[in-house]
N, C-alpha and C. Protein backbone atom coordinates (compact mmCIF):
# COMPACT_ATOMS: atom_id res chain seq x y z
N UNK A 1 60.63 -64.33 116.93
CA UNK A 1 59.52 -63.41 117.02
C UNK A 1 58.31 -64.12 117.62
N UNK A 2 58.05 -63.61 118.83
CA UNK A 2 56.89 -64.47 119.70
C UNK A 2 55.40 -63.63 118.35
N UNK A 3 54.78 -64.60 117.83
CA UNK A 3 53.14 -64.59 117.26
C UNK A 3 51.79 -64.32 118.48
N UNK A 4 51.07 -63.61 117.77
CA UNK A 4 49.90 -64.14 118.60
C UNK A 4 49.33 -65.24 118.87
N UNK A 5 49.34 -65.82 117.96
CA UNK A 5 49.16 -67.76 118.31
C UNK A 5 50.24 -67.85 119.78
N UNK A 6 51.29 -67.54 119.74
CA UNK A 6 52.34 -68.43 121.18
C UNK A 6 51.64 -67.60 122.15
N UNK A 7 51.06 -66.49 122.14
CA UNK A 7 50.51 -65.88 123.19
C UNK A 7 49.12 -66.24 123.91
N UNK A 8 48.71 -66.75 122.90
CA UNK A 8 47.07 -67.59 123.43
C UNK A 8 47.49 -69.08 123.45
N UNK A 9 48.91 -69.63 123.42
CA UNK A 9 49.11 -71.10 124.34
C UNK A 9 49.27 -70.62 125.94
N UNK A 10 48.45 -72.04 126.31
CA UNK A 10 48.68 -72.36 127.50
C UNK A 10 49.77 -72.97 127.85
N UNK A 11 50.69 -72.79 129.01
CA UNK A 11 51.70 -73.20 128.94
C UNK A 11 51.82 -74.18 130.30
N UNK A 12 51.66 -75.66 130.62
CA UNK A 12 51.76 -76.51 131.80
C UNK A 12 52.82 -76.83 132.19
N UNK A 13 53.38 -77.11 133.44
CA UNK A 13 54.45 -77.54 134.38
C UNK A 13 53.29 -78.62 134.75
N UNK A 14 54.24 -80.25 134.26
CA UNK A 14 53.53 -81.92 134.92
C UNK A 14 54.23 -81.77 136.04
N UNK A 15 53.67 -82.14 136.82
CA UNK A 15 54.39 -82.67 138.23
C UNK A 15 54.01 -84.11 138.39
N UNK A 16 54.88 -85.05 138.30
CA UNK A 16 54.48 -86.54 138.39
C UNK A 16 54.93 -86.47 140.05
N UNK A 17 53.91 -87.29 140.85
CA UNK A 17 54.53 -88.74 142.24
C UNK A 17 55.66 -88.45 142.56
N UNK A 18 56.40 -88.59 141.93
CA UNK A 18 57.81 -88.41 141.98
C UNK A 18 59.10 -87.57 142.05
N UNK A 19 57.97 -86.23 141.74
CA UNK A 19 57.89 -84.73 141.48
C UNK A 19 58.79 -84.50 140.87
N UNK A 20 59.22 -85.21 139.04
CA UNK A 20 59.96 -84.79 138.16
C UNK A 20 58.89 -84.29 137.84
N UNK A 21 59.65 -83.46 136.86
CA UNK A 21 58.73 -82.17 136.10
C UNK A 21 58.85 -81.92 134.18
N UNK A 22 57.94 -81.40 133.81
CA UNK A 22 58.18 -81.08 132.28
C UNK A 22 57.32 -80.40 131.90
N UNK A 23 57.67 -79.27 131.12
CA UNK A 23 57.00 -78.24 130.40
C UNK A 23 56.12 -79.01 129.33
N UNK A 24 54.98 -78.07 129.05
CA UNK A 24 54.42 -78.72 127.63
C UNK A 24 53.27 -77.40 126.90
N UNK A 25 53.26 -77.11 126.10
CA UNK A 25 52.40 -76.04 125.38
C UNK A 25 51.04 -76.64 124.76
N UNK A 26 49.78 -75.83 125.02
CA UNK A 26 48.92 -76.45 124.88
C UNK A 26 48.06 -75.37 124.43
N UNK A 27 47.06 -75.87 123.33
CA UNK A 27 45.99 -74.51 122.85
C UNK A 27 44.71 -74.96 124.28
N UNK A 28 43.96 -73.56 123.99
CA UNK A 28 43.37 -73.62 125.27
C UNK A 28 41.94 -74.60 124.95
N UNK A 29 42.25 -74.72 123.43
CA UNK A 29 40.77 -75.95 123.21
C UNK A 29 41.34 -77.43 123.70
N UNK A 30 42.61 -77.29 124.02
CA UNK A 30 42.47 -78.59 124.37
C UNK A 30 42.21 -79.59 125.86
N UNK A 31 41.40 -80.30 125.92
CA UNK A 31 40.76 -81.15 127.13
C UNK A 31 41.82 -82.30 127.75
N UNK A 32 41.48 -82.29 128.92
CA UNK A 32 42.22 -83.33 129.67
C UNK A 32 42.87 -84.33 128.89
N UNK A 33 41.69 -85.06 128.41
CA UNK A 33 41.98 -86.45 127.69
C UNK A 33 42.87 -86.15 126.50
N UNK A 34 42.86 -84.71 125.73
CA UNK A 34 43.82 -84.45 124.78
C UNK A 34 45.19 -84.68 125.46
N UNK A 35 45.30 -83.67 126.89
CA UNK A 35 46.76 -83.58 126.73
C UNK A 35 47.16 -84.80 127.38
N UNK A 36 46.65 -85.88 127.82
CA UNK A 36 47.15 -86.88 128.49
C UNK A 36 47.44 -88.00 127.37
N UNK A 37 46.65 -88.11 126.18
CA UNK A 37 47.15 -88.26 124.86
C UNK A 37 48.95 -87.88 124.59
N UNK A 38 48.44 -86.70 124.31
CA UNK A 38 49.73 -86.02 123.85
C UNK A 38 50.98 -86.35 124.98
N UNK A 39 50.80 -86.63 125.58
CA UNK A 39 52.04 -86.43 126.93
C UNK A 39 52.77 -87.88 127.23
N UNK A 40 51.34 -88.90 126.72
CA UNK A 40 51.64 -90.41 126.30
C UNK A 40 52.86 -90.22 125.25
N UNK A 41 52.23 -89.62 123.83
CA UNK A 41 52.62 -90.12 122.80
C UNK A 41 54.39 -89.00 122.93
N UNK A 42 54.63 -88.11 123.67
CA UNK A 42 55.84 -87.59 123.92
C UNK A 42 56.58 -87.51 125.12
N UNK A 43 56.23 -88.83 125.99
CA UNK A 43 57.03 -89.00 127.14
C UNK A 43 58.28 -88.71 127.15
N UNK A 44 58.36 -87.62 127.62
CA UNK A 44 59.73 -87.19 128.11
C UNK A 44 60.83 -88.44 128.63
N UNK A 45 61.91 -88.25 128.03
CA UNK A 45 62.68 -89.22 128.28
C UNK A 45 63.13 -89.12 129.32
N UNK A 46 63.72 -88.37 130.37
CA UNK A 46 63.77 -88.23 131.93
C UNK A 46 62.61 -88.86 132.70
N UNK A 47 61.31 -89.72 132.21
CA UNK A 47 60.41 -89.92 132.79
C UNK A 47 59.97 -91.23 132.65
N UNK A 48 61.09 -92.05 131.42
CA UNK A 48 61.26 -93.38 131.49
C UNK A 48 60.48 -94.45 133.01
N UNK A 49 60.99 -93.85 133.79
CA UNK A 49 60.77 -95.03 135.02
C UNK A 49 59.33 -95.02 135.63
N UNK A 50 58.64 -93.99 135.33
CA UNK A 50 57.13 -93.61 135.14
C UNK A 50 55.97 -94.18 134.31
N UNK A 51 56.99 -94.04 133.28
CA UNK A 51 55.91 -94.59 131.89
C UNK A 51 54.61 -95.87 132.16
N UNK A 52 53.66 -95.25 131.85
CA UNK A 52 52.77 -95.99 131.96
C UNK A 52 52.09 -96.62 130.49
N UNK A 53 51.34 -97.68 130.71
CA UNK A 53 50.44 -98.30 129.61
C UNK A 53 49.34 -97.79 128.77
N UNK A 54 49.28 -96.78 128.51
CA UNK A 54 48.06 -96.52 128.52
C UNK A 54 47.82 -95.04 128.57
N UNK A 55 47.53 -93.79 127.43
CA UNK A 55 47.18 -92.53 128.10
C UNK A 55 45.78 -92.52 129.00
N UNK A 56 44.76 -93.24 128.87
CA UNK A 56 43.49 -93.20 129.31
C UNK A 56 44.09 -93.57 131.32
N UNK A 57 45.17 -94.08 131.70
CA UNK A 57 45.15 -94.01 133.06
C UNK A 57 45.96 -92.40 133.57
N UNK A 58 46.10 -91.77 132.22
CA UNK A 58 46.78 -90.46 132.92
C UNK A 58 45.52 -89.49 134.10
N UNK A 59 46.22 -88.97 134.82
CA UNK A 59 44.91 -88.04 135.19
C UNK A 59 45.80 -86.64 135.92
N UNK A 60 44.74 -85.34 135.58
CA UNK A 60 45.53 -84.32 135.69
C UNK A 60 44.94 -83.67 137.20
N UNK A 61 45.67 -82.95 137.82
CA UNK A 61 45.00 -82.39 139.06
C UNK A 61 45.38 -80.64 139.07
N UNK A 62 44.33 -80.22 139.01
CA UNK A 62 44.58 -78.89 138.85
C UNK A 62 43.55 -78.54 140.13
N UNK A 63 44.18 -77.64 141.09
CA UNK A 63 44.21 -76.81 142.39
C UNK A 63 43.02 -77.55 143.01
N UNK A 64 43.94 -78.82 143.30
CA UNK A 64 42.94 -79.93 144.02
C UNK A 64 42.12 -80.72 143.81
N UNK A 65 41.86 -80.88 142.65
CA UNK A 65 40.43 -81.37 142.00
C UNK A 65 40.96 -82.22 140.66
N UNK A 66 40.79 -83.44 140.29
CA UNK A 66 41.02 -83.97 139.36
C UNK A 66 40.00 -83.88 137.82
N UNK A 67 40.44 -83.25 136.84
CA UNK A 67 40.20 -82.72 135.26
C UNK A 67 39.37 -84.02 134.83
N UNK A 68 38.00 -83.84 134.66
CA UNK A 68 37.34 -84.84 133.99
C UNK A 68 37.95 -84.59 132.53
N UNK A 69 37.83 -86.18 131.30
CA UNK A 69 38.20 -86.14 130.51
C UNK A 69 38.10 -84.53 129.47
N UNK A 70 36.98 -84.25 129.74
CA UNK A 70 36.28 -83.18 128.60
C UNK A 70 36.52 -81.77 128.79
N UNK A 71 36.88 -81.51 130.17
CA UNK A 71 37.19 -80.02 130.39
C UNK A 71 38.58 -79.26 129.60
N UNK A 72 38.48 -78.66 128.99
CA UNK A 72 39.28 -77.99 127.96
C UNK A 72 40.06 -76.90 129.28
N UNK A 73 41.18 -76.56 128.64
CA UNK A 73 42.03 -75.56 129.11
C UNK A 73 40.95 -74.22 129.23
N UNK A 74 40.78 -73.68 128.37
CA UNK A 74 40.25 -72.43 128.25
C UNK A 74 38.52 -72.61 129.27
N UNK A 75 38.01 -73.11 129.30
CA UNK A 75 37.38 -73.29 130.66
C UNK A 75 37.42 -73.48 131.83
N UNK A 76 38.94 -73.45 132.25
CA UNK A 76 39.61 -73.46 133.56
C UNK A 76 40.05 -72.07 133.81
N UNK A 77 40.17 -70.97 132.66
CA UNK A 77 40.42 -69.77 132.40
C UNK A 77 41.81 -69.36 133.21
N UNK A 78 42.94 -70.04 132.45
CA UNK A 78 43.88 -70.08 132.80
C UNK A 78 45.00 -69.17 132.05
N UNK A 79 45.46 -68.49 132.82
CA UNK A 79 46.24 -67.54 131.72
C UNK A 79 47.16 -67.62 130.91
N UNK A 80 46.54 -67.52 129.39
CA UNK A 80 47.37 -67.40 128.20
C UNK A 80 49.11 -66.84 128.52
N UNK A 81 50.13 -67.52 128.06
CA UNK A 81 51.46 -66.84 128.11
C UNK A 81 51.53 -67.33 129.12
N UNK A 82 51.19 -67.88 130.14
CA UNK A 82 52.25 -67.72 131.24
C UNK A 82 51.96 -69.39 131.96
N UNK A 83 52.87 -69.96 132.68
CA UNK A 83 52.97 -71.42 132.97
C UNK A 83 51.92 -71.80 134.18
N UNK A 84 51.50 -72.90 134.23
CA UNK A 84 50.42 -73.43 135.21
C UNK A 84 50.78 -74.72 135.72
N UNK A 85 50.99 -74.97 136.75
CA UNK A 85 51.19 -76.02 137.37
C UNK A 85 50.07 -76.76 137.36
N UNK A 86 50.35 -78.29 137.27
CA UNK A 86 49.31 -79.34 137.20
C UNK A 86 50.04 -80.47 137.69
N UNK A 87 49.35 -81.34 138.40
CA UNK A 87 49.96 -82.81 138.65
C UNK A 87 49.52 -83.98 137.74
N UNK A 88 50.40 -84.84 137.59
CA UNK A 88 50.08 -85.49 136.57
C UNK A 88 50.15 -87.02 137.08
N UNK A 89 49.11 -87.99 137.49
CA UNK A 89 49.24 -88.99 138.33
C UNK A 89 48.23 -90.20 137.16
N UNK A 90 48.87 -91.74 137.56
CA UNK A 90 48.43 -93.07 137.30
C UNK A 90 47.13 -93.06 137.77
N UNK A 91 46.35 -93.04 137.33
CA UNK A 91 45.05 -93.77 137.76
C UNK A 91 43.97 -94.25 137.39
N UNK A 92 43.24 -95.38 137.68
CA UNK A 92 42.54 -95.92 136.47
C UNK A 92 40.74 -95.44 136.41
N UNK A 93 40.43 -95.06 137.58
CA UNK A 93 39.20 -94.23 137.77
C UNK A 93 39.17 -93.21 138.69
N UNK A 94 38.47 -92.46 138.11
CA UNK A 94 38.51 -91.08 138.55
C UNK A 94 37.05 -91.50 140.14
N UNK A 95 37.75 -90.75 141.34
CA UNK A 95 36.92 -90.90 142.78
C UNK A 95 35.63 -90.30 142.54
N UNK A 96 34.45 -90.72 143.27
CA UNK A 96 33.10 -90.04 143.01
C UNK A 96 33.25 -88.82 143.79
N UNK A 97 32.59 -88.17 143.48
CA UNK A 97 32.48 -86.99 144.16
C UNK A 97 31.40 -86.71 145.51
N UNK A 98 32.01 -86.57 147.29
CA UNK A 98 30.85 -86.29 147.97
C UNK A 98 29.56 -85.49 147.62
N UNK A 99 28.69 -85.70 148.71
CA UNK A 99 27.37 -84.86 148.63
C UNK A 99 27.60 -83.53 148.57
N UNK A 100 28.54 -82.78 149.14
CA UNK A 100 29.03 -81.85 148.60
C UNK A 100 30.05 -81.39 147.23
N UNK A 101 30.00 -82.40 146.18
CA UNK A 101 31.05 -82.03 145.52
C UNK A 101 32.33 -82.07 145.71
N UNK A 102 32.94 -82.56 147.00
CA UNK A 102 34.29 -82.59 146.86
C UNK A 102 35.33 -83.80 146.41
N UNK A 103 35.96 -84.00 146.42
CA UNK A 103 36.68 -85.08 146.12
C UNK A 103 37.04 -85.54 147.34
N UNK A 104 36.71 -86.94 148.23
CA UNK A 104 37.59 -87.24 149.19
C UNK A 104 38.51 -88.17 149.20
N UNK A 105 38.92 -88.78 147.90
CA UNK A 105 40.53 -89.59 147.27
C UNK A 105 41.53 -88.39 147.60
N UNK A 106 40.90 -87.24 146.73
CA UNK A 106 42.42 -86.71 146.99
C UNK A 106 43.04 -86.33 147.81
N UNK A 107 42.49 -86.55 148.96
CA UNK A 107 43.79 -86.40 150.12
C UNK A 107 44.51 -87.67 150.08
N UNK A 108 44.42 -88.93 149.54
CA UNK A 108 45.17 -89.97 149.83
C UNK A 108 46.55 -89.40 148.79
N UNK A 109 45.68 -89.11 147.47
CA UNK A 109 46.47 -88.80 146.30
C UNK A 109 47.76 -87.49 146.70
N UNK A 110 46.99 -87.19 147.43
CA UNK A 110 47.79 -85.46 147.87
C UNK A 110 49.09 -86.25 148.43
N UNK A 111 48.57 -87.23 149.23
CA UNK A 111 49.81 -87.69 150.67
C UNK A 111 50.49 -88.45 149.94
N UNK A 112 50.18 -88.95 148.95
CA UNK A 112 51.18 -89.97 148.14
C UNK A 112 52.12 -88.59 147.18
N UNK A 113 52.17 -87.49 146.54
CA UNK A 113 52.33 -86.48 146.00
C UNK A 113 53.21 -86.28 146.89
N UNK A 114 52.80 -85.98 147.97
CA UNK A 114 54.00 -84.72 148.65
C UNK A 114 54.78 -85.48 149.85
N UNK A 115 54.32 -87.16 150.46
CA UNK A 115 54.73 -87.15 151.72
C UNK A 115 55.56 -88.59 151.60
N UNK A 116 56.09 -89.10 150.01
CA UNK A 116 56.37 -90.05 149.59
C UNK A 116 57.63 -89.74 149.21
């Protein structure tokens, strides 16, 4: 019997580098740095050859733009019930952002993602 609680999880697809993949359920209070926590402490065992040191080098990329530690799910206003793709990459600092706000790492990050 699906609850209203399973209906207000967020539901993520990781996409690692490597583009293995893994589901993971998440309340929408929770922030970057939570689920990169959590994703440490339940590394999928298909993802052995990945594993990194450390949750604090996880970093998440959602529709181009890399998730400062503090931004919570539910401020990305992402829809409850249903799955969201995110990439899930090594890195130990997050790129400054141009005079415009954009990120210009992540095109390196992108080309290592998709052209590797």
């Amino acid at each position: 019997m699906t609850t209203q609680r399973d209906l207000d999880m967020v539901h993520l697809r990781l996409i690692l580098v490597s583009g293995k993949t893994q589901d993971f359920t998440f309340s929408p209070n929770d922030s970057a740095t939570d689920i990169a926590k959590h994703v440490f402490e339940n590394w999928p065992a298909g993802w052995e050859e990945e594993r990194v040191s450390s949750p604090s080098i996880l970093r998440l990329i959602f529709q181009g733009r890399f998730l400062h530690g503090n931004v919570t799910l539910g401020a990305l206003k992402l829809p409850a019930g249903r799955t969201t793709v995110m990439h899930l990459v090594a890195r130990e600092t997050l790129p400054e952002p141009n005079s415009h706000g954009e990120d210009l790492c992540f095109l390196r990050v992108a080309a290592a993602c998709f052209f590797f």
